[in-house]
Protein backbone atom coordinates (compact mmCIF):
# COMPACT_ATOMS: atom_id res chain seq x y z
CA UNK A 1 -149.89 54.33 -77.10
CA UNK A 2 -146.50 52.33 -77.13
CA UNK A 3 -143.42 54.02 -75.61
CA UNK A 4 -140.14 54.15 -76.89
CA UNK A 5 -137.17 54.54 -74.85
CA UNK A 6 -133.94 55.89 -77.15
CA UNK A 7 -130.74 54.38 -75.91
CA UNK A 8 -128.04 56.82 -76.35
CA UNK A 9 -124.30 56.01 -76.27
CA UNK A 10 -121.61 57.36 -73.57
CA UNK A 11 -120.56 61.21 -73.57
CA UNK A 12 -117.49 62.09 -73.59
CA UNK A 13 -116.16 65.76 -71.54
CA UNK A 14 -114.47 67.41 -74.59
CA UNK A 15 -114.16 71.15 -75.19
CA UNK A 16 -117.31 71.69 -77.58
CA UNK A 17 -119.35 70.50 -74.68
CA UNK A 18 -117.99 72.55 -72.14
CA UNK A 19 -118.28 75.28 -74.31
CA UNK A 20 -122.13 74.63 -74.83
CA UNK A 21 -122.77 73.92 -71.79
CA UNK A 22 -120.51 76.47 -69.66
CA UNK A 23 -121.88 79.95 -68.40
CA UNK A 24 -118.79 81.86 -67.17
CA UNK A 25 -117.77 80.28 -63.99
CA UNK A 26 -120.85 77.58 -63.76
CA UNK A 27 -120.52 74.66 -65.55
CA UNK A 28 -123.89 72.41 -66.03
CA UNK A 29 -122.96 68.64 -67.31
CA UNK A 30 -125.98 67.08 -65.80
CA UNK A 31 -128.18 64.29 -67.54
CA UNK A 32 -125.22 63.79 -70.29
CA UNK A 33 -124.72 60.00 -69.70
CA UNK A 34 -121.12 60.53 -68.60
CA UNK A 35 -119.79 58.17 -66.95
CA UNK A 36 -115.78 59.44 -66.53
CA UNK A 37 -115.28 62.54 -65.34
CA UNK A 38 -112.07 64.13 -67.26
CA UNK A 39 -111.04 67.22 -69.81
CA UNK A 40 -111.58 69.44 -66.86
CA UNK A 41 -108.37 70.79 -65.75
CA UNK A 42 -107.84 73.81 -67.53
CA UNK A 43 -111.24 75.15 -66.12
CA UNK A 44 -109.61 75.97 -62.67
CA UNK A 45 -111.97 78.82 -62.35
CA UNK A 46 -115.10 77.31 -61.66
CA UNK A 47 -117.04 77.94 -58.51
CA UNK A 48 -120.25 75.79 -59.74
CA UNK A 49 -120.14 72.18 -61.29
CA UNK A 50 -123.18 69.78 -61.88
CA UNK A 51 -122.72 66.00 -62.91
CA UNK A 52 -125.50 64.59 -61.47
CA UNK A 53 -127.58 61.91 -62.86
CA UNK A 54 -125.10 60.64 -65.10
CA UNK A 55 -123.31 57.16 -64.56
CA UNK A 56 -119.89 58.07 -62.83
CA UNK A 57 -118.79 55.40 -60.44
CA UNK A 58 -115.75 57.13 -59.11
CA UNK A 59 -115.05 60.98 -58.21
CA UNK A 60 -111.38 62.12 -60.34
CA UNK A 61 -109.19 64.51 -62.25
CA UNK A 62 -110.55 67.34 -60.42
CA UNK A 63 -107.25 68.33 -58.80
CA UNK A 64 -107.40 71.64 -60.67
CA UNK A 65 -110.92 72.95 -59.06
CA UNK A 66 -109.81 74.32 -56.27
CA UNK A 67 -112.09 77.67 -56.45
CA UNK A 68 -114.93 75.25 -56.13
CA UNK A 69 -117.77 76.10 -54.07
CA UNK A 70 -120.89 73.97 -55.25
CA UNK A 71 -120.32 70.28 -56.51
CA UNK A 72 -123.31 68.15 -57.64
CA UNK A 73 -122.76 65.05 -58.05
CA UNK A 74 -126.30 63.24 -56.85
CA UNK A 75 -128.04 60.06 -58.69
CA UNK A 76 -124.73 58.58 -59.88
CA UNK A 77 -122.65 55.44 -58.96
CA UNK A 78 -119.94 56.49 -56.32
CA UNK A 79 -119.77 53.87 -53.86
CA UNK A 80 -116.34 56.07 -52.42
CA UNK A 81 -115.88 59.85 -51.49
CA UNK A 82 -111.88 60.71 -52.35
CA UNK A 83 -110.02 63.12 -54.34
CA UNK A 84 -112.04 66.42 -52.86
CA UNK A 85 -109.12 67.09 -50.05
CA UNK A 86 -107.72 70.11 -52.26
CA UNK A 87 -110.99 71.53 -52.39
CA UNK A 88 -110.74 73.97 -49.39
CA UNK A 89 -113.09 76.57 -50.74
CA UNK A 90 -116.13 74.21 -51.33
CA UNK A 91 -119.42 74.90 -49.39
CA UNK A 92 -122.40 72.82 -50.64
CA UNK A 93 -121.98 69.14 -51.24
CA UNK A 94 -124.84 67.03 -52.89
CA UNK A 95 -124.48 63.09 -53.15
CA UNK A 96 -128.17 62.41 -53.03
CA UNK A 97 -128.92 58.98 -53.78
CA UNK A 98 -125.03 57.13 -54.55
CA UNK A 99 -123.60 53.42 -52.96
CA UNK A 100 -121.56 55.34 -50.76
CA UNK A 101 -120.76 53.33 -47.26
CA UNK A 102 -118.22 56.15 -45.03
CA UNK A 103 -118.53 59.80 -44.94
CA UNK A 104 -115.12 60.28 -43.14
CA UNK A 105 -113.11 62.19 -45.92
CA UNK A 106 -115.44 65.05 -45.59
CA UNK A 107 -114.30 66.13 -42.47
CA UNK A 108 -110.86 67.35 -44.08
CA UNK A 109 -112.66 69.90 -46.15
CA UNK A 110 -113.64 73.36 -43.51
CA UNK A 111 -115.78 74.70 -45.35
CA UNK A 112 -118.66 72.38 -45.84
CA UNK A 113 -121.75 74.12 -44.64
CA UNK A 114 -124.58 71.83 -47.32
CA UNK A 115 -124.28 68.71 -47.22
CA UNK A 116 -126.68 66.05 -48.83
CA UNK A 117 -125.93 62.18 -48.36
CA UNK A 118 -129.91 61.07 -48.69
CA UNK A 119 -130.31 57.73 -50.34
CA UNK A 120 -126.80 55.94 -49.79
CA UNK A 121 -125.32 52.88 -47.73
CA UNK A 122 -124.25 55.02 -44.61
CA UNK A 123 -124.76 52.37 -41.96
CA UNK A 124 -122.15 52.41 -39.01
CA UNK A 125 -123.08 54.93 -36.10
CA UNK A 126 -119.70 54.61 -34.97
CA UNK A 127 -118.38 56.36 -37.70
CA UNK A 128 -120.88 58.96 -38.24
CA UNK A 129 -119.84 59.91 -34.31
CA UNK A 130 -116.72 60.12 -35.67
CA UNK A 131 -117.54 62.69 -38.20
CA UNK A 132 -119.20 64.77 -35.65
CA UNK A 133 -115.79 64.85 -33.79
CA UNK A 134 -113.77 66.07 -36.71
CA UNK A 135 -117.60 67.38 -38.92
CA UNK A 136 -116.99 71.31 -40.17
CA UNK A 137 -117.15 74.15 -37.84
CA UNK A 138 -119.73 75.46 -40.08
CA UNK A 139 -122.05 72.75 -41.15
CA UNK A 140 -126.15 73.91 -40.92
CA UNK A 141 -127.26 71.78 -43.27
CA UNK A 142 -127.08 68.27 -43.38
CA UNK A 143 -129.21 65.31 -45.08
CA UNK A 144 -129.16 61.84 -44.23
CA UNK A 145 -132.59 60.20 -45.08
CA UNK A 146 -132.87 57.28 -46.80
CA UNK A 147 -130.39 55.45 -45.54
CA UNK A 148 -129.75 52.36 -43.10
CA UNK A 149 -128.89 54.35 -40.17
CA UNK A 150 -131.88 56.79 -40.22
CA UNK A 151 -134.20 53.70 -39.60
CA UNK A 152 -132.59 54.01 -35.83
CA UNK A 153 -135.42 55.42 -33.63
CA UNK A 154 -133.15 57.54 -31.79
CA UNK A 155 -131.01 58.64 -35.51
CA UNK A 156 -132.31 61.80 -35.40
CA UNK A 157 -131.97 62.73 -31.77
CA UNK A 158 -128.20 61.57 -31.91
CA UNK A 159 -127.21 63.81 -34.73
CA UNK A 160 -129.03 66.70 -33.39
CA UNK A 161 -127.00 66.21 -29.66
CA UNK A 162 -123.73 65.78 -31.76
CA UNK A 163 -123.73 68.75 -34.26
CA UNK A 164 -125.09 71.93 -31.88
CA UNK A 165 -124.26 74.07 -35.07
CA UNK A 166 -126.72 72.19 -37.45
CA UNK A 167 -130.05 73.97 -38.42
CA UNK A 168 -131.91 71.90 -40.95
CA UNK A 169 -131.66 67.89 -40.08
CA UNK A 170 -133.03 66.14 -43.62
CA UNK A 171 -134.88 69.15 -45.00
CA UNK A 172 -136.57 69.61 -41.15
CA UNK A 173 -135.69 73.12 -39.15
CA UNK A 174 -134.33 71.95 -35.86
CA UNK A 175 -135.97 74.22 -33.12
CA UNK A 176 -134.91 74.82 -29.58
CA UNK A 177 -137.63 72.38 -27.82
CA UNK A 178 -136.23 69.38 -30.29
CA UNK A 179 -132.82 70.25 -29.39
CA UNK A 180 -133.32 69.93 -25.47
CA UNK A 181 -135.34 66.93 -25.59
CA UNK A 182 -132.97 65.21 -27.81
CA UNK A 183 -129.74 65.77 -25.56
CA UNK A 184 -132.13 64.74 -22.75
CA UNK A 185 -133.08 61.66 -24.76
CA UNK A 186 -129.07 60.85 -25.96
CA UNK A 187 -128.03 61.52 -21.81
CA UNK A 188 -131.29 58.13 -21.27
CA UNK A 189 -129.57 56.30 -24.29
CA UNK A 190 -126.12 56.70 -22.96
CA UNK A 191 -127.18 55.87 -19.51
CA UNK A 192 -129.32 52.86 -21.24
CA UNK A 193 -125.75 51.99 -22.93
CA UNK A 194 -123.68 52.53 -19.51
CA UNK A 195 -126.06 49.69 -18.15
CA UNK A 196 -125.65 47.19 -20.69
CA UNK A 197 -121.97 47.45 -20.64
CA UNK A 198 -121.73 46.64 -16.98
CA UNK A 199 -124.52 44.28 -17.28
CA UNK A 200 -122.14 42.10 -19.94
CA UNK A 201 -119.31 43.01 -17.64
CA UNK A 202 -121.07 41.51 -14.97
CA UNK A 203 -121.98 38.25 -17.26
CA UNK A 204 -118.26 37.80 -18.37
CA UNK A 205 -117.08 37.75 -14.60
CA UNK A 206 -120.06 35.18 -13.92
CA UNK A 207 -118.60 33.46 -17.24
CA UNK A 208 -115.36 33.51 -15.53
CA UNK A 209 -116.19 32.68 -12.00
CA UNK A 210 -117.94 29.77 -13.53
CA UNK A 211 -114.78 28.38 -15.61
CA UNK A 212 -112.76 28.27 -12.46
CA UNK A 213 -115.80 26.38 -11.12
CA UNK A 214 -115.56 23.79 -13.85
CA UNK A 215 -111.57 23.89 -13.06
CA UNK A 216 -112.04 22.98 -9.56
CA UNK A 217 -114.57 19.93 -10.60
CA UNK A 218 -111.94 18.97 -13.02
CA UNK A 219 -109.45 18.62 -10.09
CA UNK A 220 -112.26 16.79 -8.08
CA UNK A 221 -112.25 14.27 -10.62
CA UNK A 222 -108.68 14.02 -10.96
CA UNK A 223 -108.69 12.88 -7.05
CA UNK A 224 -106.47 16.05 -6.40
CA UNK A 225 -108.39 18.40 -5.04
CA UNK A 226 -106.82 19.03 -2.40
CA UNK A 227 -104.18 20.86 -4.14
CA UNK A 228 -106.60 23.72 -4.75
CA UNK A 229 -105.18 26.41 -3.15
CA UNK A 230 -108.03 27.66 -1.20
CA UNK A 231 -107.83 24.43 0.66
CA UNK A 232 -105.16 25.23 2.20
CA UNK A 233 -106.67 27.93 4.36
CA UNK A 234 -109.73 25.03 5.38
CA UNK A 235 -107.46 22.98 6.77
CA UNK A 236 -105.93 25.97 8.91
CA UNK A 237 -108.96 27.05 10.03
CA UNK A 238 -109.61 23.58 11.50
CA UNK A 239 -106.44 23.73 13.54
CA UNK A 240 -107.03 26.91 14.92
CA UNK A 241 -111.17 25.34 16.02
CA UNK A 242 -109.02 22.74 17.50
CA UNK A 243 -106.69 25.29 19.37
CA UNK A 244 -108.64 28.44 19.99
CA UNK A 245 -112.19 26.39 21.42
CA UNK A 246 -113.38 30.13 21.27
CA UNK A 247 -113.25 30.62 17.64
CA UNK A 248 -116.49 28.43 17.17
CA UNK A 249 -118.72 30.06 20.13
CA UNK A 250 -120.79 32.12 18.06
CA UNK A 251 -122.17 34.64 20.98
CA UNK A 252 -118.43 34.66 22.63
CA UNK A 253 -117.68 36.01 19.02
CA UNK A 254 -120.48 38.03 18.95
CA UNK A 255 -120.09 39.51 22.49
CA UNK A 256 -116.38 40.11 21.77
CA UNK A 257 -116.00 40.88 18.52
CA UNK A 258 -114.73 44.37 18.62
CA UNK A 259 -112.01 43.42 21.57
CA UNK A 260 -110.74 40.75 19.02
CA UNK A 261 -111.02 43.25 16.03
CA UNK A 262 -108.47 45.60 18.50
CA UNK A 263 -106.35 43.18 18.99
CA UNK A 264 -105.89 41.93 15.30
CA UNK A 265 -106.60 44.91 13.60
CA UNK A 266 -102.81 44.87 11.69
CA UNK A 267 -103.40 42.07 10.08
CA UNK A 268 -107.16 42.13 9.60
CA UNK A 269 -107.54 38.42 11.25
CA UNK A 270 -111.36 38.46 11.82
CA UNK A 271 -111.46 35.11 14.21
CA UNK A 272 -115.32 35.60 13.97
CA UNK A 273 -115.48 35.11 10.42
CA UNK A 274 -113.06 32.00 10.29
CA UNK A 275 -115.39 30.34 12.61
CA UNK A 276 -118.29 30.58 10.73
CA UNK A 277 -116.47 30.30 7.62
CA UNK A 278 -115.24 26.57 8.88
CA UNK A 279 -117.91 24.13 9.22
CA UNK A 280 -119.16 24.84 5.41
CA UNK A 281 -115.63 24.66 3.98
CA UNK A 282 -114.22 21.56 5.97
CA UNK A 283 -117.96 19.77 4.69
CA UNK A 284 -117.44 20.79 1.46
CA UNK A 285 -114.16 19.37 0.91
CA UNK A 286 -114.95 16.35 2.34
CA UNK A 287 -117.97 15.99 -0.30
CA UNK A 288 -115.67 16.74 -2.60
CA UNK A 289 -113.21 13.37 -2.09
CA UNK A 290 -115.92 11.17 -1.40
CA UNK A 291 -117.30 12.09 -5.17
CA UNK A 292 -113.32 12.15 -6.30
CA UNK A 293 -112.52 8.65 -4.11
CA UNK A 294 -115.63 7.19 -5.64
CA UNK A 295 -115.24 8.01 -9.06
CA UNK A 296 -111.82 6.39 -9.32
CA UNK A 297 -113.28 3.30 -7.61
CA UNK A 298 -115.50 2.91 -10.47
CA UNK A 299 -112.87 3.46 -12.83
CA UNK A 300 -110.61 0.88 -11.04
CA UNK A 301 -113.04 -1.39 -11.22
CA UNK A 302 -112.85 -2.11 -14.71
CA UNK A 303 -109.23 -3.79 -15.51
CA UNK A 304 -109.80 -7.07 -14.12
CA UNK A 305 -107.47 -9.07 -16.79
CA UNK A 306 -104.34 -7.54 -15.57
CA UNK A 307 -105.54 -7.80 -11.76
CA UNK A 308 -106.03 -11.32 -12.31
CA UNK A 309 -101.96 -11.84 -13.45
CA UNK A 310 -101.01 -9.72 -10.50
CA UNK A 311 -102.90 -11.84 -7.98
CA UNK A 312 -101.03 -14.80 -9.56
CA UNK A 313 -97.84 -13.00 -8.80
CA UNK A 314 -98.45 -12.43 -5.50
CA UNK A 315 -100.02 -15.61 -4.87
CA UNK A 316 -96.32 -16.95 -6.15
CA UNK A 317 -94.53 -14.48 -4.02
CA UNK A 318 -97.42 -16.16 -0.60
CA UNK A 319 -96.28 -19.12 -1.62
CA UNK A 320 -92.80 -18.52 -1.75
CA UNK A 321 -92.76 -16.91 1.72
CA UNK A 322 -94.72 -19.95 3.33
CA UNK A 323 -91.85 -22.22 1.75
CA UNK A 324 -88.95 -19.48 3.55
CA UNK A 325 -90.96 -19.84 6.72
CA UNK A 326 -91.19 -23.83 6.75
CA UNK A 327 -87.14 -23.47 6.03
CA UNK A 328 -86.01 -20.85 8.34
CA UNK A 329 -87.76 -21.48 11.26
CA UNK A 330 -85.49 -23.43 14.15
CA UNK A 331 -86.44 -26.41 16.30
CA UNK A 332 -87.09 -24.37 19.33
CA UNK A 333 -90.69 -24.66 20.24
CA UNK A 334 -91.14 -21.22 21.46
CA UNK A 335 -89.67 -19.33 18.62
CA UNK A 336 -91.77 -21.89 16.24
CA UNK A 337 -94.64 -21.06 18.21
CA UNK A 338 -93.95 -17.22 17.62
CA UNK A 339 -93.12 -17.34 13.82
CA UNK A 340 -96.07 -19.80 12.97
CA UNK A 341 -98.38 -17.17 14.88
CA UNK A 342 -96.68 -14.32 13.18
CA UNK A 343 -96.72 -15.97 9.11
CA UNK A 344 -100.79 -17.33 10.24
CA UNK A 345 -101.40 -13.73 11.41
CA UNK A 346 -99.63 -12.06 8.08
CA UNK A 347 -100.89 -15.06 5.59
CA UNK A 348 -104.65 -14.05 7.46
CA UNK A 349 -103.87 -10.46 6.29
CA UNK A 350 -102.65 -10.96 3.23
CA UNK A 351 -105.45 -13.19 2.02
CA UNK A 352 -107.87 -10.62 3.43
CA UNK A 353 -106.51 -7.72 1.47
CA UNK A 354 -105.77 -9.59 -2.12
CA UNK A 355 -109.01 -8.94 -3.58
CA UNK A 356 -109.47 -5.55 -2.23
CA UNK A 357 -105.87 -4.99 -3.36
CA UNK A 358 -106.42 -6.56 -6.23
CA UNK A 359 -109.40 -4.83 -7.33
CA UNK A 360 -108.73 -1.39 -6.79
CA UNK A 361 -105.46 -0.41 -5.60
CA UNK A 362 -103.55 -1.20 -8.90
CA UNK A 363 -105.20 0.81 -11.41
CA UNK A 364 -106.57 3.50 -8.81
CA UNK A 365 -102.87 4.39 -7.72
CA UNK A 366 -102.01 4.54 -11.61
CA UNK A 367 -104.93 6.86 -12.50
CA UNK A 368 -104.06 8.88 -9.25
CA UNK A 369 -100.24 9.57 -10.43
CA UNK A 370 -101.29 9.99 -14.02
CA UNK A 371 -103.96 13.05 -13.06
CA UNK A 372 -101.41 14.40 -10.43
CA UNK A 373 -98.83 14.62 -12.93
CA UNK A 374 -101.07 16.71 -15.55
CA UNK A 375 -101.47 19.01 -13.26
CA UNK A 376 -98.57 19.62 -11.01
CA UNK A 377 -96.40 21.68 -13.27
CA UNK A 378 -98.78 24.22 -12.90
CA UNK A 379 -100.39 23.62 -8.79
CA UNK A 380 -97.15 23.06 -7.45
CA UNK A 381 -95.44 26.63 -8.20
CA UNK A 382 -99.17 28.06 -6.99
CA UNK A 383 -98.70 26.20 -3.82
CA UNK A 384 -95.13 27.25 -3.15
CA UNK A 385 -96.01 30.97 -3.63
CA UNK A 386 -99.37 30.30 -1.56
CA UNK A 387 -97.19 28.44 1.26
CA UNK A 388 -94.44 31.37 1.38
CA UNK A 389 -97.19 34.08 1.50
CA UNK A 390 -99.10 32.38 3.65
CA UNK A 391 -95.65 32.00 6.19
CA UNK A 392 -95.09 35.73 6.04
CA UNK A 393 -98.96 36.37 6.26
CA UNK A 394 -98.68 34.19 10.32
CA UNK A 395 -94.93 35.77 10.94
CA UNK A 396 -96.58 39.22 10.80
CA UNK A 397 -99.60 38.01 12.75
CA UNK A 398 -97.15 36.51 15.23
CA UNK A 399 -95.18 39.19 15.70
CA UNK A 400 -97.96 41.36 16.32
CA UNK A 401 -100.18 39.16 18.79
CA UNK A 402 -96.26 38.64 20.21
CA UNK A 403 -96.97 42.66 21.20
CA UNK A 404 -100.18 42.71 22.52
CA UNK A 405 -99.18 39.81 24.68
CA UNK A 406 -96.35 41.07 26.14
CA UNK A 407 -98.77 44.70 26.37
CA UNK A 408 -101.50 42.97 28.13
CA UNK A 409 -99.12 40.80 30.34
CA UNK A 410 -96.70 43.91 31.11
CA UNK A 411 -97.80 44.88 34.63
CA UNK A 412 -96.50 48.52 34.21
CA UNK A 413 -98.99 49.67 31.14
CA UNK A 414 -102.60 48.98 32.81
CA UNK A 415 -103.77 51.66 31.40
CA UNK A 416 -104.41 49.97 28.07
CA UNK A 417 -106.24 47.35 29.88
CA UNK A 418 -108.62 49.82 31.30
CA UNK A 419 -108.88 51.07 28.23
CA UNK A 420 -109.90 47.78 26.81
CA UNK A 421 -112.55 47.75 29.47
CA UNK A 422 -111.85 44.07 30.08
CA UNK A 423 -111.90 42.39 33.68
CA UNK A 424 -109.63 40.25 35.46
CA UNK A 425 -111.57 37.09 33.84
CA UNK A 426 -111.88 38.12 30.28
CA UNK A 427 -107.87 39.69 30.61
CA UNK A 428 -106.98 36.01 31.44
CA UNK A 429 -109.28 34.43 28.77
CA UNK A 430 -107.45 37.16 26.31
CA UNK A 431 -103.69 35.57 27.35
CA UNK A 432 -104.55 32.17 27.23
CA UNK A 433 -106.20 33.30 23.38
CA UNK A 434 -102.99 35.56 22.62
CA UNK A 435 -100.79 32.61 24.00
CA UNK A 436 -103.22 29.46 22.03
CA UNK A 437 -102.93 31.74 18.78
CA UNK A 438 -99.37 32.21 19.04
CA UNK A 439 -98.14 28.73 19.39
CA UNK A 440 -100.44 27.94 16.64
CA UNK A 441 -98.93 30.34 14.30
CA UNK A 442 -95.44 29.52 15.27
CA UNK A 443 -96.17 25.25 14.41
CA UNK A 444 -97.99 26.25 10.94
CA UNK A 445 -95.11 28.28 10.09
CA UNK A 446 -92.11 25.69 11.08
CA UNK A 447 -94.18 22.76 9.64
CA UNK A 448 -95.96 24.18 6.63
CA UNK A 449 -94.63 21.81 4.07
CA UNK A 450 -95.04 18.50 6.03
CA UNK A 451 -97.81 19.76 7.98
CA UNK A 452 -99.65 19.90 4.75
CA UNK A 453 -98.58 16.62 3.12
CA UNK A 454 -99.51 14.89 6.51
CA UNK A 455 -102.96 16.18 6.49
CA UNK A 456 -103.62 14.86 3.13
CA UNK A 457 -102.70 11.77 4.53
CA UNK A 458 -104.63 11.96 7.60
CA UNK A 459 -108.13 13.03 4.55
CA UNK A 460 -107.44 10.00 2.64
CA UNK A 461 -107.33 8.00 6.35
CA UNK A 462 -110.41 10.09 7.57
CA UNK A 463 -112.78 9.18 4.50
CA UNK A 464 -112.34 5.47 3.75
CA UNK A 465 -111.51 3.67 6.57
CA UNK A 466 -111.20 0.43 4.55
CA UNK A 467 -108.52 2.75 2.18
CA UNK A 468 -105.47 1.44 5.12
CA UNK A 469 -106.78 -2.41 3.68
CA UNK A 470 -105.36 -0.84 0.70
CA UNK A 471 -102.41 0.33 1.32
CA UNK A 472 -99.64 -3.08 1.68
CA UNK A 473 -96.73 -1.22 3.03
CA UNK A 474 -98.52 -0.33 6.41
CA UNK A 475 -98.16 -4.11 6.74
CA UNK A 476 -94.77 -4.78 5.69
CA UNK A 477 -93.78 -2.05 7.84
CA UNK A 478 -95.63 -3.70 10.91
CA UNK A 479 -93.53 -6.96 10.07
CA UNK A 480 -90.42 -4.55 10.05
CA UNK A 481 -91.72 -3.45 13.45
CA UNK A 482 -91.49 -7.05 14.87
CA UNK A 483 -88.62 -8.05 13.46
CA UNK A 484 -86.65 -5.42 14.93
CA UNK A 485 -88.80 -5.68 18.35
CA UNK A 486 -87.36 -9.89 17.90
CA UNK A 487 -84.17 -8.78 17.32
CA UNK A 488 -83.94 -5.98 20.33
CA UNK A 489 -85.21 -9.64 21.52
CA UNK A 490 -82.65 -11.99 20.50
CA UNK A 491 -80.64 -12.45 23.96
CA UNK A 492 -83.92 -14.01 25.04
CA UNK A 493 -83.41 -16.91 22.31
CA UNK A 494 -79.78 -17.59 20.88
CA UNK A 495 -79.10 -18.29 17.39
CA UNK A 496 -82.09 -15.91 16.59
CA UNK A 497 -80.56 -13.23 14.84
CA UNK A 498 -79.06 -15.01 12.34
CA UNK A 499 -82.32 -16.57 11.18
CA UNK A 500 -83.82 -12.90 10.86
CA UNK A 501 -81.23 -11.38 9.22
């Protein structure tokens, strides 16, 4: 048996078929292959419409229904939900099986208490928690199957903890049991939620922690790491181990730990912690410029075109100075003894340090200035603010260890002291702490600047002891030395001074 399937054209809304299909205030336009809805405005006193399973793709000229009160507009093509604001009066709702993707605009209309959205595109929880804030007083019925969102294991319980009005959840009576166990359920999922959000809070402060990682590594390899600001505080703490012999006795910390906490308490200086803090901070920096200092050895290494031309410079410039010296020095045996020991002594030097010089100083001391200036725009200004708050951070702990010196060396208030519980010895061993802290405090403060810059100094001098074979001017300062010592000299042999100058 062969089927036939009749293709019929488009129907248009005109007044013959409202009349044939209207009875009094119900008006039935189902299965008429509409597909725009229109002609419809002077029928403002309809409570029941049906359009469903026609082809209408968008919901309009309905402005004029608004004693509305069942709308059917299910197995169509509306893919949005609009014009139905005005529509204040309407109570069941059917857009079974459409392309719609938001159910927002139904929370303007009240009165809503059917609602059927089975078979769409609804998709976004977010939203549909949305609609539940703003969802109809009223609303028992609602349907929601069929559609992305309801393949969510936990769809169900969610809408049932939302809506505590709702009755029938996709055709299903909601009882009491299945409403408890589904807020108990959403209270697990939101807890479940809670965790994940601090668990990725967590991982973006590890994601942080280990950019400024990377950033510190970067300033390794620059060779100017110790501008890092934390590096600072190393350096102090080495001073004070130097100063305060106490602060790296681990059981004279431990034994008087909460006498030292009493005494520091304003400032929260914990002298126990900076000694164990010390030894892993000062070898870690350390590490660090070895691997920095090494690095831009290898890199120096590398340019040995333009070394070559500068060794022929300063061969020129040797040469030159050996010629001066054969010139300038006088007859007199002793002061050509003296000069001929001092240019063998400097020409000795000199020849020692050219290919050392030669080979890394050049292009190390240009990579070193080059990194530095990338990144002291921003390290300097941290520095200054570090080195001013640091300087009021030891003025307040001066001024206060200032009190409880003068407190525990005022013979009038012994009471304190008893208080304290400390003896003759440890009241002396306190002072002598008080006193060792406080001149401390007072030399970081008036030296903080040059302080600092000499201790850089004093790391470069500290890792590489060949690193002063490097560095020229030490020697050309030494000859300054002795010529002014020769000069201070020159009543000893006349006609000297001239030859100097």
């Amino acid at each position: 048996m062969d089927i036939k399937f009749q293709i019929t054209a488009p129907t248009v809304i005109d007044d013959e078929l409202i009349q044939r299909c209207c009875i009094k205030d119900q008006l039935d336009l189902s299965f008429k292959n509409i597909v725009v809805i229109g002609h419809l405005d002077q029928y403002s006193n309809l409570t029941k419409l049906r359009l469903d399973n026609n082809f209408i793709e968008r919901i309009q000229r309905l402005d004029r229904l608004c004693n509305l009160r069942i709308l059917n507009l299910s197995f169509n093509r509306i893919k949005v939900i609009d014009n139905l604001d005005h529509m204040q009066q309407l109570i069941d709702l059917n857009l079974f099986h459409n392309e719609i993707k938001s159910l927002l605009p139904l929370k303007t209309l009240k009165s809503l208490r059917f609602v059927s959205l089975g078979c769409n595109c609804l998709e976004d929880f977010q939203e549909l928690e949305q609609f539940f804030l703003h969802s109809p007083p009223q609303l028992n019925y609602l349907t929601l199957t069929g559609n992305p969102m309801a393949k969510d294991p936990t769809y169900r319980d969610q809408v049932i903890t939302c809506l505590s009005n709702l009755h029938y959840l996709d055709n299903r009576y909601i009882t009491r049991e299945e409403r408890e166990k589904a807020v108990a359920a959403r209270g697990m999922h939101l807890a479940i939620e809670k965790a994940i959000v601090t668990k990725k809070e967590l991982q973006e402060r590890d994601r942080e922690l280990e950019q400024e990682k990377q950033f510190r590594l970067r300033l390794v390899d620059a060779g100017v790491d110790g501008f890092v600001p934390d590096k600072l505080y190393s350096d102090l703490m080495a001073k004070v181990k130097q100063i305060v012999p106490q602060v790296g006795n681990y059981h004279f910390m431990q034994e008087n730990n909460e006498q030292l906490r009493l005494l520091c308490d304003t400032v929260s200086l914990s002298l126990s912690e900076l000694g164990l803090e010390l030894l892993k901070n000062w070898e870690l920096e350390l590490e660090q410029f070895q691997n920095a200092f090494d690095q831009a050895l290898n890199r120096a290494q590398k340019n040995s075109v333009k070394q070559m031309k500068k060794y022929m410079k300063l061969r020129k410039k040797q040469e030159k100075l050996h010629s001066r010296q054969s010139e300038e020095i006088p007859e007199n045996s002793i002061t050509k003894i003296a000069f001929t020991s001092l240019f063998s002594s400097l020409m000795l030097i000199e020849d020692t340090l050219d290919e050392s010089i030669l080979d890394v100083f050049p292009d190390f001391e240009q990579s070193l200035k080059e990194l530095i200036g990338h990144q002291l725009k921003v390290i300097l200004p941290v520095i200054v603010n570090l080195r001013d708050e640091l300087a009021k951070y030891y003025t307040i702990l001066l001024d206060n260890l200032s009190r409880y010196y003068q407190t525990l060396t005022n013979p009038m208030d012994k009471n304190f002291i008893q208080e304290l519980g400390l003896t003759s010895g440890e009241r002396e061993n306190f002072v002598n702490l008080v006193q060792d802290v406080q001149h401390f405090v007072t030399e970081v403060v008036d030296n903080m600047e040059s302080g600092y810059r000499k201790m850089m100094q004093q790391k470069y001098d500290k890792l590489h002891d060949h690193w002063e074979k490097l560095i020229r001017r030490r020697h050309f300062d030494r000859l300054n030395e002795i010529r002014i010592y020769l000069l201070r000299e020159q009543t000893l042999i006349p006609g000297f001074a001239n030859i100097v100058c």
